[in-house]
PDB file of N, CA and C in Angstrom:
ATOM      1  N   UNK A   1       0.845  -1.184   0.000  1.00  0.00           N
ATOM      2  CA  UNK A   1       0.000   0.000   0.000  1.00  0.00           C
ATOM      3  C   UNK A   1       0.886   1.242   0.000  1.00  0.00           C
ATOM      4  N   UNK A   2       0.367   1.970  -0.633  1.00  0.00           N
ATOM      5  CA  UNK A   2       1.173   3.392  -1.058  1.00  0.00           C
ATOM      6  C   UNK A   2       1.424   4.050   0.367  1.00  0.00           C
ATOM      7  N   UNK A   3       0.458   4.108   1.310  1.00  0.00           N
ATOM      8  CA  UNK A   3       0.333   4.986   2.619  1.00  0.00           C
ATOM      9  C   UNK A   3       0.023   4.309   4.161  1.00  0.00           C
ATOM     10  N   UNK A   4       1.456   3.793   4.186  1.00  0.00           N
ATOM     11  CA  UNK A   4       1.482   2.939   5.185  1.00  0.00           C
ATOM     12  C   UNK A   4       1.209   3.934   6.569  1.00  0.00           C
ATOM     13  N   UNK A   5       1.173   3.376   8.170  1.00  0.00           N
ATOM     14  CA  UNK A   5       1.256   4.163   8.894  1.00  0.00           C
ATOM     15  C   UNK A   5       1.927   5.070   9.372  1.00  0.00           C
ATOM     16  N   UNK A   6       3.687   4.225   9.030  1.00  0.00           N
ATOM     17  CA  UNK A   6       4.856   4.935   9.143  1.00  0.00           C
ATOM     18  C   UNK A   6       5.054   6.366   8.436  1.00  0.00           C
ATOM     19  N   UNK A   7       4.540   6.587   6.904  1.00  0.00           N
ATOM     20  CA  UNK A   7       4.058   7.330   6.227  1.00  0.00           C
ATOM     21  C   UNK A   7       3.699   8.404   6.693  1.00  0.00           C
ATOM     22  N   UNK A   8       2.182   8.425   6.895  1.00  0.00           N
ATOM     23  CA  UNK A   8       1.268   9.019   7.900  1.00  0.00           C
ATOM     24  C   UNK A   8       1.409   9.628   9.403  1.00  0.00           C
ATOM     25  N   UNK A   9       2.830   8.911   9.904  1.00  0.00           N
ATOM     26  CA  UNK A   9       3.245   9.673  11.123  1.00  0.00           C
ATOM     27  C   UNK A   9       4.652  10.562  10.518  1.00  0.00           C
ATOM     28  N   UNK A  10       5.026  10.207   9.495  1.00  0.00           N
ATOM     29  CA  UNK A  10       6.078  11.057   8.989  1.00  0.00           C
ATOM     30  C   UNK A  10       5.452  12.457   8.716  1.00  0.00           C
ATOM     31  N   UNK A  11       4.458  12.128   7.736  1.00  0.00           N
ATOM     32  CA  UNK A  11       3.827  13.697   7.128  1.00  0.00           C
ATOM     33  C   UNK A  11       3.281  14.500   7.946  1.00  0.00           C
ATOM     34  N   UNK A  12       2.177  13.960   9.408  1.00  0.00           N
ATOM     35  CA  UNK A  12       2.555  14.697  10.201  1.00  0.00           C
ATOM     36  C   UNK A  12       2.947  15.093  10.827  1.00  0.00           C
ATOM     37  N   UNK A  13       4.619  14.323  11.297  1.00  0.00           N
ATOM     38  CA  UNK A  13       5.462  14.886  12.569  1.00  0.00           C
ATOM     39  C   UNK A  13       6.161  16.306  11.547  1.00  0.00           C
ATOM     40  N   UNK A  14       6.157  16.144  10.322  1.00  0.00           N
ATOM     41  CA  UNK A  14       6.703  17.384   9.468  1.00  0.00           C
ATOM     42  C   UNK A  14       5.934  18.075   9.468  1.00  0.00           C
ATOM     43  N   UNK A  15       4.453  18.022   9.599  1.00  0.00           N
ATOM     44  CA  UNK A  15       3.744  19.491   9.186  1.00  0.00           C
ATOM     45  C   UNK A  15       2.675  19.698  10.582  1.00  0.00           C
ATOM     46  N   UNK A  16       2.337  18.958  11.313  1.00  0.00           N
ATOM     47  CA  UNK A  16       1.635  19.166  12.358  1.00  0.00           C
ATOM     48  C   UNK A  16       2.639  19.653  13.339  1.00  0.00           C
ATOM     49  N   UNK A  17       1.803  19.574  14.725  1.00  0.00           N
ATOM     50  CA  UNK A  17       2.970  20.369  16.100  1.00  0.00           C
ATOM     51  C   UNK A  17       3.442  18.891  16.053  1.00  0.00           C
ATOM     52  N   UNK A  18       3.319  17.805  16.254  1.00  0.00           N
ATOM     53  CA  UNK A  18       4.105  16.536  16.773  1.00  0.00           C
ATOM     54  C   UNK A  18       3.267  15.189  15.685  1.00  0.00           C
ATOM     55  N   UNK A  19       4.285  14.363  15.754  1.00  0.00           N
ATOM     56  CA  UNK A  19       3.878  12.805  14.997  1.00  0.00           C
ATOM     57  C   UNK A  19       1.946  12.744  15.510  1.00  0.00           C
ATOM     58  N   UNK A  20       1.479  13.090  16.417  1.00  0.00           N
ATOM     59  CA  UNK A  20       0.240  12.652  17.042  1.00  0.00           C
ATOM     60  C   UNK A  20      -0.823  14.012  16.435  1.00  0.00           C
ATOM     61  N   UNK A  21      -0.637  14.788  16.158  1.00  0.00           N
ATOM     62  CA  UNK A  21      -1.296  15.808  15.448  1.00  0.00           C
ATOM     63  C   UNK A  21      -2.232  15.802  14.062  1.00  0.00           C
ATOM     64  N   UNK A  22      -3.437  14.976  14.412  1.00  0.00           N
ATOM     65  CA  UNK A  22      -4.113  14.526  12.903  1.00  0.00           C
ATOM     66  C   UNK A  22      -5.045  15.411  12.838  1.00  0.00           C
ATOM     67  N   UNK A  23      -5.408  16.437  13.766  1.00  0.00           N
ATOM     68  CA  UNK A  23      -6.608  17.221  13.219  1.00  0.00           C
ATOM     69  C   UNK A  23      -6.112  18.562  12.555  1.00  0.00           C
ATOM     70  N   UNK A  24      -4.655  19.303  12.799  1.00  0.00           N
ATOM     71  CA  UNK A  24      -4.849  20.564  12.369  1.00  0.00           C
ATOM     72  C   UNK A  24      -4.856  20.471  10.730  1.00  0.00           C
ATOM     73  N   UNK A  25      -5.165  21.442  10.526  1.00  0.00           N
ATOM     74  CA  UNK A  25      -5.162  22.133   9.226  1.00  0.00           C
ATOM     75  C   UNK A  25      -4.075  21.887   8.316  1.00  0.00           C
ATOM     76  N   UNK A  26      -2.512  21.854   8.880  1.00  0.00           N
ATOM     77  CA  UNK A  26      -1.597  21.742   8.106  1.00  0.00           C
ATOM     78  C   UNK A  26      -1.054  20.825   7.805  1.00  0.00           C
ATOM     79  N   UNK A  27      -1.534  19.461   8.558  1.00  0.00           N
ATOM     80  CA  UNK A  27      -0.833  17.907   8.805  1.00  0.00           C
ATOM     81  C   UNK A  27      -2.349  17.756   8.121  1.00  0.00           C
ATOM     82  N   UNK A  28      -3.436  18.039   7.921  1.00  0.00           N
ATOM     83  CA  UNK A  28      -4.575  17.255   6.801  1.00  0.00           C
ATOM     84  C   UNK A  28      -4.024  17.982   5.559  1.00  0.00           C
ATOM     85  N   UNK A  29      -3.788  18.534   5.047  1.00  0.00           N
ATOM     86  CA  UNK A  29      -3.802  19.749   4.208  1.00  0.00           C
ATOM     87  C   UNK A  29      -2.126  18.815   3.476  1.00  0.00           C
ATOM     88  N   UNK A  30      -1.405  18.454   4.041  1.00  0.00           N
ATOM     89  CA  UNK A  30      -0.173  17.602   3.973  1.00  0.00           C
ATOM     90  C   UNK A  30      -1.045  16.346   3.217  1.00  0.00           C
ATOM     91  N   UNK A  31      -1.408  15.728   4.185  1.00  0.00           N
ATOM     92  CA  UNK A  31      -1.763  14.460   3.723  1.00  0.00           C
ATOM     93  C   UNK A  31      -2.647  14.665   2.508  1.00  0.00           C
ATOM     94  N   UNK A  32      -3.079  15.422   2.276  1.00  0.00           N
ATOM     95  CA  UNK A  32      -4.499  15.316   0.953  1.00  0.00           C
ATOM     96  C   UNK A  32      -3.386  15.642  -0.130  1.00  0.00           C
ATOM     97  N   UNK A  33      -2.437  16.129  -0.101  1.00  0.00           N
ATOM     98  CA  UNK A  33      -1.555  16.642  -0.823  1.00  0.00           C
ATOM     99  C   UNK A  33      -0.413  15.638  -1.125  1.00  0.00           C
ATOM    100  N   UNK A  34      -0.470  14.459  -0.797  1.00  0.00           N
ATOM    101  CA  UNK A  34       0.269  13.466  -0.862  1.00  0.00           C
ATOM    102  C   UNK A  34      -0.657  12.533  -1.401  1.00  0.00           C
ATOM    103  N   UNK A  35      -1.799  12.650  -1.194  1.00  0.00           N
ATOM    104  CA  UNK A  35      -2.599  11.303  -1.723  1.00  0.00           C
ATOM    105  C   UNK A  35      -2.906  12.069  -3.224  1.00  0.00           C
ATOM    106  N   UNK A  36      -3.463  13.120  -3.461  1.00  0.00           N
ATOM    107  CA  UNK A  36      -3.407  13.432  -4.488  1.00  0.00           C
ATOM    108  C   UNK A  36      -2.661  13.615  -5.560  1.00  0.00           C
ATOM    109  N   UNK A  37      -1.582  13.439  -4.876  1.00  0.00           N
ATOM    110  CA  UNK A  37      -0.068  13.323  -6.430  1.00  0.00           C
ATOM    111  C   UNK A  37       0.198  11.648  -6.282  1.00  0.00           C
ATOM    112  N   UNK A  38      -0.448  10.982  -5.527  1.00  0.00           N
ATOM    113  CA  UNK A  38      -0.588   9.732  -5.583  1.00  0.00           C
ATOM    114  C   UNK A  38      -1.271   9.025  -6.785  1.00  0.00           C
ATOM    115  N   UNK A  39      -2.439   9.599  -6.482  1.00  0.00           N
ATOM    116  CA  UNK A  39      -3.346   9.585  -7.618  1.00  0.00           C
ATOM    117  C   UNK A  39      -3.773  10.231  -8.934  1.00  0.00           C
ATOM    118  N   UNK A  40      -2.934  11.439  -9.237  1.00  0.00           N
ATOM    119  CA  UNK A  40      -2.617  11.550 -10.240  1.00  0.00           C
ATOM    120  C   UNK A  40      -1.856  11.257 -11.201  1.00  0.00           C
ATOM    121  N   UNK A  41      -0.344  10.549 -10.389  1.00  0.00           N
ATOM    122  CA  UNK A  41       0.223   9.785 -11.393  1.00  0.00           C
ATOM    123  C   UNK A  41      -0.698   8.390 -11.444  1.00  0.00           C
ATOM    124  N   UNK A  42      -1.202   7.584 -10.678  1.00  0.00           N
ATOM    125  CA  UNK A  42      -2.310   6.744 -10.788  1.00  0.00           C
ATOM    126  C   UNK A  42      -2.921   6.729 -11.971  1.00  0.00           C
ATOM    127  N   UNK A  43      -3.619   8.000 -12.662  1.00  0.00           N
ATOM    128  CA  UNK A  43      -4.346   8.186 -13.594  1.00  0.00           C
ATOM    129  C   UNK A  43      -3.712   8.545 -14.840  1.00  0.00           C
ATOM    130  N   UNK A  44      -2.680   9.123 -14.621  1.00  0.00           N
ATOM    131  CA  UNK A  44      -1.838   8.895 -15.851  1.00  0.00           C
ATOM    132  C   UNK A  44      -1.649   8.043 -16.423  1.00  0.00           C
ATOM    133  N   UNK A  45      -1.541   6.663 -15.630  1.00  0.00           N
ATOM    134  CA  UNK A  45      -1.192   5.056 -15.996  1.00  0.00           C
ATOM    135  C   UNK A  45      -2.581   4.682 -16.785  1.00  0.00           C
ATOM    136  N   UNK A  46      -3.380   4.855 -15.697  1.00  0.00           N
ATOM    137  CA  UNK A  46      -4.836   4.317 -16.154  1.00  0.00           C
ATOM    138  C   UNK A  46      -6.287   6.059 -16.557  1.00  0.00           C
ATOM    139  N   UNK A  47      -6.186   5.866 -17.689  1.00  0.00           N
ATOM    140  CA  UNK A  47      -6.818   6.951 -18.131  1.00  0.00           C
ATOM    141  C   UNK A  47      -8.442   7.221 -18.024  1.00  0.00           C
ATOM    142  N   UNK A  48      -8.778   5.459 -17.802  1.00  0.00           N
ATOM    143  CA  UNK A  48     -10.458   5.349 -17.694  1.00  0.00           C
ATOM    144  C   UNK A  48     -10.505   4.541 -16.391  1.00  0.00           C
ATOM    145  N   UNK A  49      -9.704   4.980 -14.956  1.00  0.00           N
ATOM    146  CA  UNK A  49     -10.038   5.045 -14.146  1.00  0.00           C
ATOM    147  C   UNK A  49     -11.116   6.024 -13.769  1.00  0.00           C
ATOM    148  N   UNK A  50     -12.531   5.880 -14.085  1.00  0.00           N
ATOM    149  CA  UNK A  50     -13.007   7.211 -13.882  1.00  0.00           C
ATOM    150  C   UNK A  50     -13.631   7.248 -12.149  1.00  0.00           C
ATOM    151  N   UNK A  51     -13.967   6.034 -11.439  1.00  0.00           N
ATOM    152  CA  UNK A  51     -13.971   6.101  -9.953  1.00  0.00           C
ATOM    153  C   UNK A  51     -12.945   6.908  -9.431  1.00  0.00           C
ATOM    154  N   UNK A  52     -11.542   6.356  -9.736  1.00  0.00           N
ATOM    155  CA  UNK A  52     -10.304   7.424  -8.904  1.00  0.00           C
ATOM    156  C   UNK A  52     -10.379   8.593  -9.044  1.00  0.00           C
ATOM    157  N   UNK A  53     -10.778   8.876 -10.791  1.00  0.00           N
ATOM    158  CA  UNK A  53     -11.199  10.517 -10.928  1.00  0.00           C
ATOM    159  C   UNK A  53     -11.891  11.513 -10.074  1.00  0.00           C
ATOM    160  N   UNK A  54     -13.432  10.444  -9.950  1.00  0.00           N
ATOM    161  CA  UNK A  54     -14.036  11.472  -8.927  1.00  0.00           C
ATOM    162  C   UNK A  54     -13.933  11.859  -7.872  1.00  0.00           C
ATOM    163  N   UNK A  55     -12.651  10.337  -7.021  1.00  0.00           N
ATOM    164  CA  UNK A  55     -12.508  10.628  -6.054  1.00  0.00           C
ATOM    165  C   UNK A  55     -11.236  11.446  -5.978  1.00  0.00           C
ATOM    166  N   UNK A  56     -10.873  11.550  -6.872  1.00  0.00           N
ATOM    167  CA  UNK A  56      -9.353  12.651  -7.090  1.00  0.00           C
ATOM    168  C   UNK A  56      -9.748  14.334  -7.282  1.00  0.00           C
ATOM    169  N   UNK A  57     -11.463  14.324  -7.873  1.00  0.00           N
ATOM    170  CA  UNK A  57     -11.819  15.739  -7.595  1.00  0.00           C
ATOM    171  C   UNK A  57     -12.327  15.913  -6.188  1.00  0.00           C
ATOM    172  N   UNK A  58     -13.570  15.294  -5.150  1.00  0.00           N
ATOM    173  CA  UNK A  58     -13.446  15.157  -4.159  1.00  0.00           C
ATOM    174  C   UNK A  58     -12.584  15.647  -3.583  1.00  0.00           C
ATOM    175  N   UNK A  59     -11.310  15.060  -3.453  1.00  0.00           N
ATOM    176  CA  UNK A  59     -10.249  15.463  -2.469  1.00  0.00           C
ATOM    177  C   UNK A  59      -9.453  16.517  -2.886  1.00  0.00           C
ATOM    178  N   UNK A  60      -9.528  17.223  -4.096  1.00  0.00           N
ATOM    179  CA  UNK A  60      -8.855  18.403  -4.357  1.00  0.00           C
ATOM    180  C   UNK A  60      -9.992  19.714  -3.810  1.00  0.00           C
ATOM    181  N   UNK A  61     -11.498  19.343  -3.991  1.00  0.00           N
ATOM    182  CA  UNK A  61     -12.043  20.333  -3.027  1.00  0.00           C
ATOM    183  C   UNK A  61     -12.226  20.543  -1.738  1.00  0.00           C
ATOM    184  N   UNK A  62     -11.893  19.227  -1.328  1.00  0.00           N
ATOM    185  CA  UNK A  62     -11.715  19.307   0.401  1.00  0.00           C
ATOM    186  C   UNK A  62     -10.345  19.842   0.736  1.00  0.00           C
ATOM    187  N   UNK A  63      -9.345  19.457  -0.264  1.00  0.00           N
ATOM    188  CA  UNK A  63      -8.064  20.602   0.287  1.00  0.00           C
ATOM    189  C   UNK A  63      -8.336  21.855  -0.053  1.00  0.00           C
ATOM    190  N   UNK A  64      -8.629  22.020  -0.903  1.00  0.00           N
ATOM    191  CA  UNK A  64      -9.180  23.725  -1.438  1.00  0.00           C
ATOM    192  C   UNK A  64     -10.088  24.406  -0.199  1.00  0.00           C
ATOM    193  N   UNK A  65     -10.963  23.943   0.709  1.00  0.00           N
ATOM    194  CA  UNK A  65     -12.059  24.351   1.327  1.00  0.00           C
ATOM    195  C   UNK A  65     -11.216  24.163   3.001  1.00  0.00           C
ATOM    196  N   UNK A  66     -10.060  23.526   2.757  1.00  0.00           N
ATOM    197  CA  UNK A  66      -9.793  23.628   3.860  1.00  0.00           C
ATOM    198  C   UNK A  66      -8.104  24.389   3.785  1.00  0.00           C
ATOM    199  N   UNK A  67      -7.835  24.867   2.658  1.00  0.00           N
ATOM    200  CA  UNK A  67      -6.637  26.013   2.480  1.00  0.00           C
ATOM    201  C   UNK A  67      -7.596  27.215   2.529  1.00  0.00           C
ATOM    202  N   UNK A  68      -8.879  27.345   2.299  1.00  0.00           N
ATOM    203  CA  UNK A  68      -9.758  28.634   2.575  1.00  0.00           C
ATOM    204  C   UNK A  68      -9.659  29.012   3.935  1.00  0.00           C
ATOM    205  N   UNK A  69     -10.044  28.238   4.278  1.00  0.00           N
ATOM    206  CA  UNK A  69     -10.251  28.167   6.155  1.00  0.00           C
ATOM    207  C   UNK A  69      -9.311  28.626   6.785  1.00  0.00           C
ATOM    208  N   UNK A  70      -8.253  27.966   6.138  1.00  0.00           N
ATOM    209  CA  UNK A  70      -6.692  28.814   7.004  1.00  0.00           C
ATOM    210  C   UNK A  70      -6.600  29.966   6.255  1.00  0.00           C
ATOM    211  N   UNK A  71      -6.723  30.348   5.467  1.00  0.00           N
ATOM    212  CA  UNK A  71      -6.309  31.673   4.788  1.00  0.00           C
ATOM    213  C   UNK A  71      -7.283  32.736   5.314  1.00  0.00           C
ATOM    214  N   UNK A  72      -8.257  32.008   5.773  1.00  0.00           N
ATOM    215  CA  UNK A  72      -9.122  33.276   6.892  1.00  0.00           C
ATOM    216  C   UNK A  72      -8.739  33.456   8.066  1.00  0.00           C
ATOM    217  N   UNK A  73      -8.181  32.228   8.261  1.00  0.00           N
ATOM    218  CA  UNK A  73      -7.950  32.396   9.845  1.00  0.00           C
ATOM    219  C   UNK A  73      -6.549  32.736  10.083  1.00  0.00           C
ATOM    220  N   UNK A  74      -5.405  32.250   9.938  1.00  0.00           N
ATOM    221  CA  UNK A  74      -4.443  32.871   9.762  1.00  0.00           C
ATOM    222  C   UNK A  74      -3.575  32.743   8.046  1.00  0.00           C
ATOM    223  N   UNK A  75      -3.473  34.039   7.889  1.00  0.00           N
ATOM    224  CA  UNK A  75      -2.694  34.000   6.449  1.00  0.00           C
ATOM    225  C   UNK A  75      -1.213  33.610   6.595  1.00  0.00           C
ATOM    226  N   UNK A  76      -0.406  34.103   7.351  1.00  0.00           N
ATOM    227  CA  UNK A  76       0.717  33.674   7.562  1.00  0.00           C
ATOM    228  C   UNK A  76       1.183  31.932   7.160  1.00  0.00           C
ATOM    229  N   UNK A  77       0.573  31.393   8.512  1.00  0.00           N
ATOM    230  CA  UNK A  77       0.581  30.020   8.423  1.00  0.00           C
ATOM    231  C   UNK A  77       0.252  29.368   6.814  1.00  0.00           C
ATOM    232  N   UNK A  78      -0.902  29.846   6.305  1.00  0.00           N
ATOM    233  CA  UNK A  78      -1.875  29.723   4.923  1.00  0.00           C
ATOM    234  C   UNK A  78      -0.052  29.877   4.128  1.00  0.00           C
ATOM    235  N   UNK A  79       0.315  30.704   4.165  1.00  0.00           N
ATOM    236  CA  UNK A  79       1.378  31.342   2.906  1.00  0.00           C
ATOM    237  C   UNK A  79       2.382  30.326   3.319  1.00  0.00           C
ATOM    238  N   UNK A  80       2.931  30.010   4.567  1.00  0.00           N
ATOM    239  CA  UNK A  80       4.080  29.176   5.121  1.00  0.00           C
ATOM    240  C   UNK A  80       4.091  27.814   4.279  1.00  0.00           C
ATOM    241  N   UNK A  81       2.671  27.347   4.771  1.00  0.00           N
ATOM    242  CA  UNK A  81       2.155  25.918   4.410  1.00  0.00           C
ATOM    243  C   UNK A  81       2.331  26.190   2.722  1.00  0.00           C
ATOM    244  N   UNK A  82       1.786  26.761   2.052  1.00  0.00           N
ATOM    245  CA  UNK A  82       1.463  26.707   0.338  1.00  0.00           C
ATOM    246  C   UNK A  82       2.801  26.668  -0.082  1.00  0.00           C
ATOM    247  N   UNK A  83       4.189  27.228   0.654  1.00  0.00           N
ATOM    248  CA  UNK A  83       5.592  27.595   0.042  1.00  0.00           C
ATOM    249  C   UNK A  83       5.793  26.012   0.896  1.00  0.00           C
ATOM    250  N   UNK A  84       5.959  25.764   1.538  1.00  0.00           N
ATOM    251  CA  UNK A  84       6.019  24.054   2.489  1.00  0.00           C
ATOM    252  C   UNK A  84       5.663  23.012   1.426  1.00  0.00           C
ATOM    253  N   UNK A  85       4.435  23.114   0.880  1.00  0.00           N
ATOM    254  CA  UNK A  85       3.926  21.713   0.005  1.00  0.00           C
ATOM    255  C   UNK A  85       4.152  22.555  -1.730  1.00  0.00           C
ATOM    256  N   UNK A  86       4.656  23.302  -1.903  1.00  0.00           N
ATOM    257  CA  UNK A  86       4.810  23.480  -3.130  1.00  0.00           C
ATOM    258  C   UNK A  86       3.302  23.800  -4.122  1.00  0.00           C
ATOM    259  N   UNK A  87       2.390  24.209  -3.098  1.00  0.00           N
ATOM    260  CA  UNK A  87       0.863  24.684  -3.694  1.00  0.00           C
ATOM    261  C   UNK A  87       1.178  26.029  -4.718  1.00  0.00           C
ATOM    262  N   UNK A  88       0.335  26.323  -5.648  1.00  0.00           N
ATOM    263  CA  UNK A  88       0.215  27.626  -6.272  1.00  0.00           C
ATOM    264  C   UNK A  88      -1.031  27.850  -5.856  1.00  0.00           C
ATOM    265  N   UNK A  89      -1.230  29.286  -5.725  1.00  0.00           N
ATOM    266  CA  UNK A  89      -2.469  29.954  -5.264  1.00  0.00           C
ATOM    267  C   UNK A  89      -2.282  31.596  -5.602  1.00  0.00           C
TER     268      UNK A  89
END
């Protein structure tokens, strides 16, 4: 499996406050951002995957709706994180 646990405590001991940090904003915002370049080379391979598709738009609006959220609430962090995961915005 692409996203083992070890994985998952890596991405957020790098972007959350500590390895145990699964709710903030910047350790989800990490992870959706890892599954999604997961699955886009995914679909490169397979072109009429169209299930992965939808679930590959899905999860690009739940990161989108939740890079909103921080960019209201604090911009700083919002700008830190987008230069961190290599986002354009």
């Amino acid at each position: 499996m692409y996203l083992d646990q070890a994985k998952k405590v890596e991405i957020f001991g790098q972007y959350g406050k500590d390895a145990k940090d699964t709710g903030s904003v910047e350790s989800q915002v990490a992870l959706f951002t890892y599954r999604i370049q997961h699955l886009t080379e995914h679909l490169k391979k397979n072109k009429k995957d169209f299930g992965t598709a939808r679930s590959l738009t899905k999860m690009v609006g739940r990161r989108r709706k939740l890079l909103k959220y921080l960019y209201n609430k604090d911009v700083n962090r919002y700008r830190s994180l987008i230069k961190a995961l290599g986002l354009r915005k």
